[in-house]
Protein backbone atom coordinates (compact mmCIF):
# COMPACT_ATOMS: atom_id res chain seq x y z
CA UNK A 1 30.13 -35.57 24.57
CA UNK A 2 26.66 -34.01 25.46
CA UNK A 3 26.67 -30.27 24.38
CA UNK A 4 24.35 -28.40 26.42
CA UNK A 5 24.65 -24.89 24.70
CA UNK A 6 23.45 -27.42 21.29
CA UNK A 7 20.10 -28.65 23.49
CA UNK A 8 16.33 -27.77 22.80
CA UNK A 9 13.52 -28.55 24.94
CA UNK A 10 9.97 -28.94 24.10
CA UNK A 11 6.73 -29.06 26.23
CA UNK A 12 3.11 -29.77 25.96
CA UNK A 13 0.37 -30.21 28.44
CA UNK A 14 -3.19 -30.25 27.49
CA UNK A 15 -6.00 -30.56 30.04
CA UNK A 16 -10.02 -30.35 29.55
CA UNK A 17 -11.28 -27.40 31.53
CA UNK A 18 -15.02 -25.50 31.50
CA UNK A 19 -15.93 -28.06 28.65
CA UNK A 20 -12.89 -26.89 26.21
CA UNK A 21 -9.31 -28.07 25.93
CA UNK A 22 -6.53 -25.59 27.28
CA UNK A 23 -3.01 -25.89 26.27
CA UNK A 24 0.19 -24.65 27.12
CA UNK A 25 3.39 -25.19 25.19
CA UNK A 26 6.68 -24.07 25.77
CA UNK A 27 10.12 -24.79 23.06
CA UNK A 28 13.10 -23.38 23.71
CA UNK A 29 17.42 -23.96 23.69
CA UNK A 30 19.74 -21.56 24.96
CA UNK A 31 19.28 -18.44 23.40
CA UNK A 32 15.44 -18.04 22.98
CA UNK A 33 12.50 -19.80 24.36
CA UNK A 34 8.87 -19.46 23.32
CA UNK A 35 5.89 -20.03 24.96
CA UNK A 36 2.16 -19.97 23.23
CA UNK A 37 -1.26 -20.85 25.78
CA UNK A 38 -4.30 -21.77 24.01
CA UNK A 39 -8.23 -22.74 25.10
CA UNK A 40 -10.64 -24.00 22.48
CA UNK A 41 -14.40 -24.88 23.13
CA UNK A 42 -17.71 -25.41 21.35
CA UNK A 43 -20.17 -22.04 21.35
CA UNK A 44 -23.63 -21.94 20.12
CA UNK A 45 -22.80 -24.37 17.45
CA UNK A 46 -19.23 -23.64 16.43
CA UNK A 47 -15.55 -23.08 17.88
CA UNK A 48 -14.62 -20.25 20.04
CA UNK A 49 -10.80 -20.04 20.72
CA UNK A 50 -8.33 -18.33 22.30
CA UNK A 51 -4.18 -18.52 21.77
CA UNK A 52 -1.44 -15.80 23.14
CA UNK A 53 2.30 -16.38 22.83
CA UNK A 54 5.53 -15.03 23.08
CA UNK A 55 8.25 -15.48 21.03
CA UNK A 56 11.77 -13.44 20.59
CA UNK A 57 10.44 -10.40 23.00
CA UNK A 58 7.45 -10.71 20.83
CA UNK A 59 3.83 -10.84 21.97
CA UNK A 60 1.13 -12.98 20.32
CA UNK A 61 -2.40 -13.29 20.39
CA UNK A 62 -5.08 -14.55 18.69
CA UNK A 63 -9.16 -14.95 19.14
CA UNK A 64 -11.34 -16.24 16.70
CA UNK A 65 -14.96 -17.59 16.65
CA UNK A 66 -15.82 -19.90 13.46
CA UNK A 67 -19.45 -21.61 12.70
CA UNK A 68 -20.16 -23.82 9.76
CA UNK A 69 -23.82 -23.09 9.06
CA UNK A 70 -24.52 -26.47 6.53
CA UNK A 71 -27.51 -27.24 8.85
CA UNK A 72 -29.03 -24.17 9.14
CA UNK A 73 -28.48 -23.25 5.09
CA UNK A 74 -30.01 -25.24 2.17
CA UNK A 75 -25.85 -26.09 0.57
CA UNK A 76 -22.45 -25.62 2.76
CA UNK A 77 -21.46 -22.30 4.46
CA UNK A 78 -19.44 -20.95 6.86
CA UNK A 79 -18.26 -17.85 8.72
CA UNK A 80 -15.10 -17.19 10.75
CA UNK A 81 -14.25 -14.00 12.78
CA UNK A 82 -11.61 -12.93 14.92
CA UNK A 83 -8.92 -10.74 16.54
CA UNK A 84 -5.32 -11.13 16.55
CA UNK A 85 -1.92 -8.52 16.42
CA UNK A 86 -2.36 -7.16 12.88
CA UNK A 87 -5.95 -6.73 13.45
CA UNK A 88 -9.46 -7.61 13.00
CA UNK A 89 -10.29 -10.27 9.86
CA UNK A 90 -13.18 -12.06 9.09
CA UNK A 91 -13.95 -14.73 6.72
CA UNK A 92 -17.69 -15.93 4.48
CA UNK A 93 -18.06 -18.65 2.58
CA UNK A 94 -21.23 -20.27 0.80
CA UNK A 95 -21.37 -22.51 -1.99
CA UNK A 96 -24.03 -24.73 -2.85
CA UNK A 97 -25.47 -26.68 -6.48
CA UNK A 98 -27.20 -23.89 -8.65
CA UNK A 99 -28.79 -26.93 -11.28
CA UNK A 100 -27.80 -29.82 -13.48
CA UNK A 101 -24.80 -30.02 -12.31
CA UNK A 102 -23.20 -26.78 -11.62
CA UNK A 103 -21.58 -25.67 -8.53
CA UNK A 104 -21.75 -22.14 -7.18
CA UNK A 105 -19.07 -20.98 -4.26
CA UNK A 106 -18.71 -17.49 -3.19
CA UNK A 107 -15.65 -16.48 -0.36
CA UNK A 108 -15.44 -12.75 0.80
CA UNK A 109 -12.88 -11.96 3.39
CA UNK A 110 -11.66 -8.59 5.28
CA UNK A 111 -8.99 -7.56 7.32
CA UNK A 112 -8.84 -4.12 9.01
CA UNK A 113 -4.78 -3.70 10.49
CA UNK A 114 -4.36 -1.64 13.00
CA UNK A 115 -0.80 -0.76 13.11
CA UNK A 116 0.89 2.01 11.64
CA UNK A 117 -0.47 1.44 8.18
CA UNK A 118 -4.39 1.31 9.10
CA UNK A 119 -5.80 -0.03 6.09
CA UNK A 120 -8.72 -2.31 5.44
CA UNK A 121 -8.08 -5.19 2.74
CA UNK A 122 -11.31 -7.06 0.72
CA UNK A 123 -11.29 -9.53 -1.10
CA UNK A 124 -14.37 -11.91 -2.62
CA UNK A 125 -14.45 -14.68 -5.20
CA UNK A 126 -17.11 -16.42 -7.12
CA UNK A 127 -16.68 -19.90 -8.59
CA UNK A 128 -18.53 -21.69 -10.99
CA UNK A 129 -17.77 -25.50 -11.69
CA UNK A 130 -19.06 -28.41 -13.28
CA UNK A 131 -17.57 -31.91 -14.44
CA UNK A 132 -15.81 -30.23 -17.37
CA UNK A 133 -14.17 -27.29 -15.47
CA UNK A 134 -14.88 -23.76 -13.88
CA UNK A 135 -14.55 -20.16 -13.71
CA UNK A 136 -13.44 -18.26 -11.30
CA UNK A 137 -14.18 -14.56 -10.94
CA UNK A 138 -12.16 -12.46 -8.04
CA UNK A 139 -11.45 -9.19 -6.72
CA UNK A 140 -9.57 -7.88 -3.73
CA UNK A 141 -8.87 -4.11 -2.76
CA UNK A 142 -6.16 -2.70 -5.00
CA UNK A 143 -5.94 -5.48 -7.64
CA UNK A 144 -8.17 -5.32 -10.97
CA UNK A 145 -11.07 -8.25 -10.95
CA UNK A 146 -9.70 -11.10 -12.19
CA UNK A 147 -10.79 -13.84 -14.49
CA UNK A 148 -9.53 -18.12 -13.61
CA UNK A 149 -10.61 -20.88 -15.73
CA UNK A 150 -9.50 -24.33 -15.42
CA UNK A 151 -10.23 -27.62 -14.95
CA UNK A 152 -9.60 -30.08 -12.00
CA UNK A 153 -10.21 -33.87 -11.27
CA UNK A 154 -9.32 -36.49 -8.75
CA UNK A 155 -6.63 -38.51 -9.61
């Protein structure tokens, strides 16, 4: 016996428009449904996208704009800024070989939230690494700096 109370349905339809990809997907079963729309397309060399939903009375949205600047840099790096709910974030990362064998990556990232709480979270980390190991140093708003070493190979 088919219950239909027990069912769930799920949707997705994609389609190229404007030279970007929009999508719209829907998931639901009796009680709740959700529904999330989302458009994606190259910008002056990166990704620009956009995504709202709605889920349990709940709105969502998110829009973001990432660019990986390896070409334009001398070593890989990378920046990724957006919008969404909570707030406004933003993302940096560089890294690149410093000499004979050591690796340099730094990573700095914000977020500003705008609800009730309205406070502004940093946080940045430099890592050094070589064939033998690394060290990691980090910081983020409200934490002491911190101090990683390790090790790490492919297995």
């Amino acid at each position: 016996v088919y219950d239909l109370a027990s069912s769930t349905h799920r949707g997705r339809l994609s389609a190229p428009v404007a030279g970007g990809e929009a999508v719209l997907r829907v998931e639901g079963d009796a009680s709740s449904q959700a529904y999330e729309t989302s458009y994606a397309r190259e910008l002056q060399g990166g990704q620009a996208a956009f995504r709202m939903s709605r889920k349990d009375g709940a709105l969502g949205y998110n829009v973001s704009y990432a660019r990986n600047f390896e070409n334009v840099l001398d070593g890989a790096a990378g920046v990724h800024v957006g919008i969404d709910e909570d707030g406004v974030y933003g993302k940096l990362s560089a890294g690149r070989e410093v000499g004979q064998g050591l690796d340099a990556n730094y990573e700095a990232s914000a977020r500003f939230e705008t609800g009730e709480d309205r406070r502004l979270r940093l946080q940045h980390a430099l890592k050094l690494s070589n064939k033998l190991g690394y060290a990691q140093f980090a910081h983020g708003s409200g934490e002491a700096p911190k101090l990683r070493v390790g090790y790490e190979f492919n297995a």
